[in-house]
Protein backbone atom coordinates (compact mmCIF):
# COMPACT_ATOMS: atom_id res chain seq x y z
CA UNK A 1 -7.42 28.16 0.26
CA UNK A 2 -11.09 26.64 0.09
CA UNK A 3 -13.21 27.65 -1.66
CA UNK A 4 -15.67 29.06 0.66
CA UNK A 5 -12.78 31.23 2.10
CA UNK A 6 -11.96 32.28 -2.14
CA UNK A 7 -15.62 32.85 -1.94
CA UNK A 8 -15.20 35.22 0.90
CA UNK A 9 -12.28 37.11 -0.26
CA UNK A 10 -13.78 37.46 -3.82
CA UNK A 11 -16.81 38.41 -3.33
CA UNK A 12 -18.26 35.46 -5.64
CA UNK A 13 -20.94 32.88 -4.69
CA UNK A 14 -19.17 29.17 -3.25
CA UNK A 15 -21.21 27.65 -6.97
CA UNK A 16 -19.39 29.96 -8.97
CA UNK A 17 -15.82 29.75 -7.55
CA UNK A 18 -16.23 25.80 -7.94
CA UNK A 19 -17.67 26.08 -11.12
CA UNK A 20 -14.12 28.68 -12.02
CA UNK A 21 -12.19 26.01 -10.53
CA UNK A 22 -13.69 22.67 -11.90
CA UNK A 23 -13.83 24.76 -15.28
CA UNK A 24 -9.76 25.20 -14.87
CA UNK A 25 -9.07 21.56 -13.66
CA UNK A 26 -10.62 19.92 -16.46
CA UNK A 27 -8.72 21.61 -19.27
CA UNK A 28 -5.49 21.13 -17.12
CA UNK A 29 -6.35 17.97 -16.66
CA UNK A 30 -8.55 16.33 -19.48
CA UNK A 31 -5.33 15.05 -21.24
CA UNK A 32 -2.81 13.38 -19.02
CA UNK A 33 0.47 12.83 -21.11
CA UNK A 34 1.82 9.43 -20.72
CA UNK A 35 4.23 8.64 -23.20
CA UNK A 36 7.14 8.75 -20.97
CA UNK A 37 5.67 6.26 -17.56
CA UNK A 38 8.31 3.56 -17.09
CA UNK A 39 7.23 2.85 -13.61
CA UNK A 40 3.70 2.70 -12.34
CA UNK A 41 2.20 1.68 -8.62
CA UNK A 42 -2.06 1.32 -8.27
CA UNK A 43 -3.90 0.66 -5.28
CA UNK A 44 -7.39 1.43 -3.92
CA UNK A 45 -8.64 4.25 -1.38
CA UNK A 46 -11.41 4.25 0.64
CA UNK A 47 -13.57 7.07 0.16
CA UNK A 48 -16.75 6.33 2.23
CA UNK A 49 -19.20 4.66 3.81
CA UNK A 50 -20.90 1.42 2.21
CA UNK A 51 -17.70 -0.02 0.01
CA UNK A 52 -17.13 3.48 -1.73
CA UNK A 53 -13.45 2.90 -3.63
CA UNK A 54 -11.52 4.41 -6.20
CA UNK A 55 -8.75 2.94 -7.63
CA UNK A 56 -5.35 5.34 -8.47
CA UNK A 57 -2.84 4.50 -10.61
CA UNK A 58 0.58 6.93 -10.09
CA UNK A 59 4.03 7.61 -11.80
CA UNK A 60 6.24 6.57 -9.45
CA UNK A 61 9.14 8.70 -10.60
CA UNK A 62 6.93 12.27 -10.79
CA UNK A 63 4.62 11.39 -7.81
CA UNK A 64 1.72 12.37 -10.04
CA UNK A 65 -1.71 10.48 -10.28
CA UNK A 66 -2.60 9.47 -13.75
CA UNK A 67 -5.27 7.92 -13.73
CA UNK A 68 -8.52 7.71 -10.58
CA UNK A 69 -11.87 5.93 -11.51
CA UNK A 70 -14.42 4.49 -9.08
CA UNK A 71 -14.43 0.70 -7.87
CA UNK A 72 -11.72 -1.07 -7.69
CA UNK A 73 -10.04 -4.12 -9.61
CA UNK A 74 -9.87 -4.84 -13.35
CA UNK A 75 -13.04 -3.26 -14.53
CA UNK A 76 -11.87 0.13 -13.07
CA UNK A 77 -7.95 0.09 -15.45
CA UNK A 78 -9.54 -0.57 -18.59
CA UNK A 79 -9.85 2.59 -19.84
CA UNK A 80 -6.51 3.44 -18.29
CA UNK A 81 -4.47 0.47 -20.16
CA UNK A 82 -6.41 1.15 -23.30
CA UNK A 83 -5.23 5.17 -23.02
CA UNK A 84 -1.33 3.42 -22.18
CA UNK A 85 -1.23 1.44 -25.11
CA UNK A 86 -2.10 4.13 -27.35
CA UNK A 87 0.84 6.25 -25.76
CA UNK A 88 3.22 3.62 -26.95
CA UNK A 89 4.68 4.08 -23.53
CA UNK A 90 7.19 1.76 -22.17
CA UNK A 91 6.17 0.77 -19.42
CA UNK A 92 8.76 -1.54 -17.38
CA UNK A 93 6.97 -2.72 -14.05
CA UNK A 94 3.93 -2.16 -11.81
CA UNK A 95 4.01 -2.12 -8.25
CA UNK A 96 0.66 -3.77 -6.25
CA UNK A 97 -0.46 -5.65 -3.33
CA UNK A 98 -0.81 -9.12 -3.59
CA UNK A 99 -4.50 -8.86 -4.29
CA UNK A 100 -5.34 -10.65 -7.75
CA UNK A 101 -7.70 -7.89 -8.94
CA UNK A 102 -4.93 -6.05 -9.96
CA UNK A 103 -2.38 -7.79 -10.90
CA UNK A 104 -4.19 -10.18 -12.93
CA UNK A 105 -5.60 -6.89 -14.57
CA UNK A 106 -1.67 -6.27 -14.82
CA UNK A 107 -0.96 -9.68 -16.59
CA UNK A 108 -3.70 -9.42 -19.09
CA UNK A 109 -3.88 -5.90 -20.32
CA UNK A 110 0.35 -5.23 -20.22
CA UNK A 111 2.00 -8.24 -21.34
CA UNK A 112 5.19 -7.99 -21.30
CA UNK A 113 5.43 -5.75 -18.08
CA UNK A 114 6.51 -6.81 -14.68
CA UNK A 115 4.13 -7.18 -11.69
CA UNK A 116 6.24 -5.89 -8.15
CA UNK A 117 4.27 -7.28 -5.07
CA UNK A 118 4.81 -4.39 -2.48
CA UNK A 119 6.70 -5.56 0.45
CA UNK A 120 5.13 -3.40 3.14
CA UNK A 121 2.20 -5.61 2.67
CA UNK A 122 3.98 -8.49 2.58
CA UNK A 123 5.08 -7.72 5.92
CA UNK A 124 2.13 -6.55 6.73
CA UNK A 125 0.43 -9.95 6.21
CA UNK A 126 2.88 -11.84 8.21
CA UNK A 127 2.39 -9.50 10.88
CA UNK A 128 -1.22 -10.34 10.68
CA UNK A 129 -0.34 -14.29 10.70
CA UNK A 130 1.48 -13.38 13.71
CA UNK A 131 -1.19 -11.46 15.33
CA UNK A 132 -3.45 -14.72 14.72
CA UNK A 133 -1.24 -16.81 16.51
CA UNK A 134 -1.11 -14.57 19.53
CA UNK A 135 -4.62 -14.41 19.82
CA UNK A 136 -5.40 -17.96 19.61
CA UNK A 137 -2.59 -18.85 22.17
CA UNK A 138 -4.14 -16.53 24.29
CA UNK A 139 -7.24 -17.76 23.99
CA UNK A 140 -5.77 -21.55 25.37
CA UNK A 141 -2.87 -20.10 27.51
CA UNK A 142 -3.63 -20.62 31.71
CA UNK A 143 -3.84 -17.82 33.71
CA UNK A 144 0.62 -17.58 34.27
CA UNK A 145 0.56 -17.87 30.29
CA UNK A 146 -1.67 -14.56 29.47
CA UNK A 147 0.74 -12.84 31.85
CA UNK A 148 2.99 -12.78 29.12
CA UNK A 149 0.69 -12.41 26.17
CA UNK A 150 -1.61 -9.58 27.63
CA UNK A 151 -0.10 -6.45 26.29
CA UNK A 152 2.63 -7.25 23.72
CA UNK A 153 0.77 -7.25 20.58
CA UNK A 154 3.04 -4.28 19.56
CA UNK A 155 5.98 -5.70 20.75
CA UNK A 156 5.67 -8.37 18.92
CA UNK A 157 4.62 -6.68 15.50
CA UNK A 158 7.59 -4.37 15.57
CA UNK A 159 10.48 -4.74 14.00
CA UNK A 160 13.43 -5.41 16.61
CA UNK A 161 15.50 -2.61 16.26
CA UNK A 162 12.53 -0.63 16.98
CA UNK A 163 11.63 -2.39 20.18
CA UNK A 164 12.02 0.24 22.90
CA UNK A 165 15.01 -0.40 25.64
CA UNK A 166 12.84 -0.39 28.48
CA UNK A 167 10.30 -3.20 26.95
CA UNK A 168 12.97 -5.78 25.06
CA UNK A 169 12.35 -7.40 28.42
CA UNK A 170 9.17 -7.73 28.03
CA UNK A 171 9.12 -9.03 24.78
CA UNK A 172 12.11 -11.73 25.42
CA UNK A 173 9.20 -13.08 27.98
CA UNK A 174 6.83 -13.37 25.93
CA UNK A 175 8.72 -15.19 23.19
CA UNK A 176 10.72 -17.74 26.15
CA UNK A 177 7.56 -18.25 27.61
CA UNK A 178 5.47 -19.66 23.87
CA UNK A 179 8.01 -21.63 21.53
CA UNK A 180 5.28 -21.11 18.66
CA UNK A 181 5.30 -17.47 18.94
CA UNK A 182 9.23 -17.52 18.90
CA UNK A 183 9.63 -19.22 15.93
CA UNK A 184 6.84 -17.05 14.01
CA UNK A 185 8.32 -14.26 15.65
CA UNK A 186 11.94 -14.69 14.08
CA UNK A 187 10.41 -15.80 10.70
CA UNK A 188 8.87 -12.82 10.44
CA UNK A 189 12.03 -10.60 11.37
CA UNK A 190 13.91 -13.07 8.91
CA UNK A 191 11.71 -12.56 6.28
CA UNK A 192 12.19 -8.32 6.32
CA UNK A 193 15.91 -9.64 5.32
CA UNK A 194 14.30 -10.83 2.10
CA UNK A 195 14.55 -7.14 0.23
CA UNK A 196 17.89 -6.61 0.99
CA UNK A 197 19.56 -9.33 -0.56
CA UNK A 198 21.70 -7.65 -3.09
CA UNK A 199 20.53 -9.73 -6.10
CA UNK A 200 17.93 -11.88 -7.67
CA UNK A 201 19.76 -15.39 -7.05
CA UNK A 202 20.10 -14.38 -3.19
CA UNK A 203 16.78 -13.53 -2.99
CA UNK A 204 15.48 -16.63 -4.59
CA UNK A 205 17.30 -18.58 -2.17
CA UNK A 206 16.34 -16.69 0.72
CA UNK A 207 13.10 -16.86 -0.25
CA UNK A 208 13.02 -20.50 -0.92
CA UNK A 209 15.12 -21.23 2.46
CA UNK A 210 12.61 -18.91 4.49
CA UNK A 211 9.06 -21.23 3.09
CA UNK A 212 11.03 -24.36 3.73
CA UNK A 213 11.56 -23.69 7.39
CA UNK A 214 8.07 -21.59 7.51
CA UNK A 215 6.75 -25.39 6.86
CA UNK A 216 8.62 -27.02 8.61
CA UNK A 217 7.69 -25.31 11.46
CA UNK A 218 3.78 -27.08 11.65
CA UNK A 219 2.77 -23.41 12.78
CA UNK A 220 -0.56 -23.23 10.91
CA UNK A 221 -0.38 -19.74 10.22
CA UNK A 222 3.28 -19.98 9.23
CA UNK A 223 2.33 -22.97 6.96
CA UNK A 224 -0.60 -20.46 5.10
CA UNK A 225 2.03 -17.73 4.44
CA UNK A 226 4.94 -19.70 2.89
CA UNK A 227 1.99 -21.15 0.40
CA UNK A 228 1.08 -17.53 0.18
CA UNK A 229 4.43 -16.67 -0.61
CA UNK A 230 5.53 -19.77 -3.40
CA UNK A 231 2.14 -18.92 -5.07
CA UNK A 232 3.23 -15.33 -5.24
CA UNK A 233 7.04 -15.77 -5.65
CA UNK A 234 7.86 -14.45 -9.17
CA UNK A 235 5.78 -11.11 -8.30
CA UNK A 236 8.07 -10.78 -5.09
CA UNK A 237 11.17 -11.78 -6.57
CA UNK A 238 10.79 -9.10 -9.33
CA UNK A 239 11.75 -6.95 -6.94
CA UNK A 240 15.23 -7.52 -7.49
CA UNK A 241 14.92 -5.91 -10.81
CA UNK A 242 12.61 -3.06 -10.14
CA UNK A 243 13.16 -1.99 -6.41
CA UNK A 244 9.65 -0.19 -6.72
CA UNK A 245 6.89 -0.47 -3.71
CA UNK A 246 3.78 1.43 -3.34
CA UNK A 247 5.10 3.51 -0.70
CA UNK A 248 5.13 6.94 -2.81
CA UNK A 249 0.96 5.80 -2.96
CA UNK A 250 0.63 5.42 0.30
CA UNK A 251 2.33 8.57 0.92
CA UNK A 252 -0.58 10.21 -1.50
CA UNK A 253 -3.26 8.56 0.36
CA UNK A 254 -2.66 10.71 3.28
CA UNK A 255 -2.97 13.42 1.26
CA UNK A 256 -6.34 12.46 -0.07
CA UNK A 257 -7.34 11.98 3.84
CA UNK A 258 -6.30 16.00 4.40
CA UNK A 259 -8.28 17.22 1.32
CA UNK A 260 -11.15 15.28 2.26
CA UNK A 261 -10.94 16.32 5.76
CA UNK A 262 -10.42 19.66 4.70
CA UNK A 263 -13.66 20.16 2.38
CA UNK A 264 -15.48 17.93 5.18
CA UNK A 265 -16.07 15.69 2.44
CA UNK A 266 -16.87 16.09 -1.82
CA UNK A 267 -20.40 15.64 -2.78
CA UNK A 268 -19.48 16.05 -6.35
CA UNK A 269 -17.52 13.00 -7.13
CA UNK A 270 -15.99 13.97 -10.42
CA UNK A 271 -15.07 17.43 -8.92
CA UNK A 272 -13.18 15.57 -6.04
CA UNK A 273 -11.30 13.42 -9.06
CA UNK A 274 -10.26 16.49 -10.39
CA UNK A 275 -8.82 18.16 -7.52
CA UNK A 276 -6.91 14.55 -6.84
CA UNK A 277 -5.66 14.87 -10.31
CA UNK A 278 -3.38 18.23 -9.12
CA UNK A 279 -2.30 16.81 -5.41
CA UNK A 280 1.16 16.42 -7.12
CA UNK A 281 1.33 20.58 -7.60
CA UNK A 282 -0.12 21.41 -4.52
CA UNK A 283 1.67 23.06 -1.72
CA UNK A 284 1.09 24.32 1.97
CA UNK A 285 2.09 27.99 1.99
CA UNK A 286 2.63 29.64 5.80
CA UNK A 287 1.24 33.21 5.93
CA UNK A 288 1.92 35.54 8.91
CA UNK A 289 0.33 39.04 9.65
């Protein structure tokens, strides 16, 4: 319930059900234990207008957020790896984006640990070379040529076996009609291949095979993300001995969405942290008449 409608059934004022409620989450709360983390994934959410972040660190075994401070990068874990260390917990690997705020935060504060580049956003960014591509062919292709561009940005951003019956047509077009966009095309699905190679000298190699061919290729984009990826290898390849991704925090970030959109917003940022803090117990309960 929200607590205008607690408000309503209770008879109290809104100020002094959040005040009951804030007054309950901070005891609960004011003490995370983390003694036992082995596995840990952090990323940022947006939170509003004008470059509002927080950053959230999880456990990705329990689901539950340990730690949520405002901004983002290395200044906002410092507290947080300070509080770790002090646990004596042993912590194994971190899972991340590729972005160097955090992982270099990672590096300096956990030695020791390993640092797991998430491969959705690998993907993700590969997709985006793609996308790049597309666009500037576009932008040079004659008037036959953007009959087989215009439209397929999806097509050519999804994964193949998820390319609808009725439009594989379409896409084998597009791809006959642009060699470039072929090749970065079947790179890309090649690359997805990468995280299920069933161990860490298979993955080097198919790693290593995939850049050399990526630069071969004299596809500028395709040239950016095999430097991308060699400058980011050990981080990727790490995967093969944690098979962690930031998935389960992605999964949370929804979650934050539906609160927010829920309360139409938090004024009170640390009340918002709180409430955050207990996502991991919460639960959607049906009630009938």
């Amino acid at each position: 319930m929200s607590l205008a409608e607690v408000a309503a059934v209770s008879g109290l004022g809104w100020e002094s059900v959040k005040a009951i409620v804030k007054s309950d989450l901070n005891k609960r709360y004011a003490h995370i234990p983390l003694k036992g983390v082995k596995y840990l994934a952090v990323d940022e959410i947006h939170v509003g207008r004008k470059g509002k972040f927080l950053t959230v660190v999880i456990d990705l075994e329990s689901g539950q957020i340990l730690w949520v401070a405002k901004g983002r990068g290395e200044a906002a874990l410092v507290k947080f790896f300070r509080r770790l260390r002090k646990s004596r917990a042993r912590v194994k690997a971190v899972a991340c984006d590729m972005a160097a705020a955090y992982w270099g935060a990672v590096l300096k504060h956990l030695p020791g640990v390993d640092v797991v580049f998430d491969h959705f956003h690998v993907i993700k960014l590969v997709n985006d070379k793609i996308d790049d591509l597309r666009r500037a062919l576009q932008r040079e292709a004659d008037i036959l040529g953007r009959k087989y561009l215009k439209g397929k940005r999806y097509l050519l951003l999804t994964g193949v076996e998820n390319v609808p019956e009725h439009r594989i047509e379409d896409l084998a077009e597009a791809l006959q009609f642009n060699q470039p966009l072929s090749v970065a095309y079947y790179l890309k699905e090649d690359l997805r291949a990468l995280w299920s190679q069933p161990t860490g000298r298979l993955m080097r190699r198919h790693l290593q095979s995939w850049c050399q061919r990526a630069l071969a290729s004299g596809i500028t984009q395709m040239v950016a993300m095999a430097k991308t990826l060699l400058g980011h290898a050990t981080g990727i390849l790490n995967y093969s001995k944690h098979r962690i991704s930031t998935g389960k925090l992605e999964g949370i970030n929804n979650k934050i969405k539906t609160l927010k959109r829920k309360a139409y917003g938090y004024r009170d940022t640390a009340f918002f942290i709180l409430k955050l803090y207990s996502l991991h117990e919460s639960k959607a309960i049906l009630t009938g008449v």
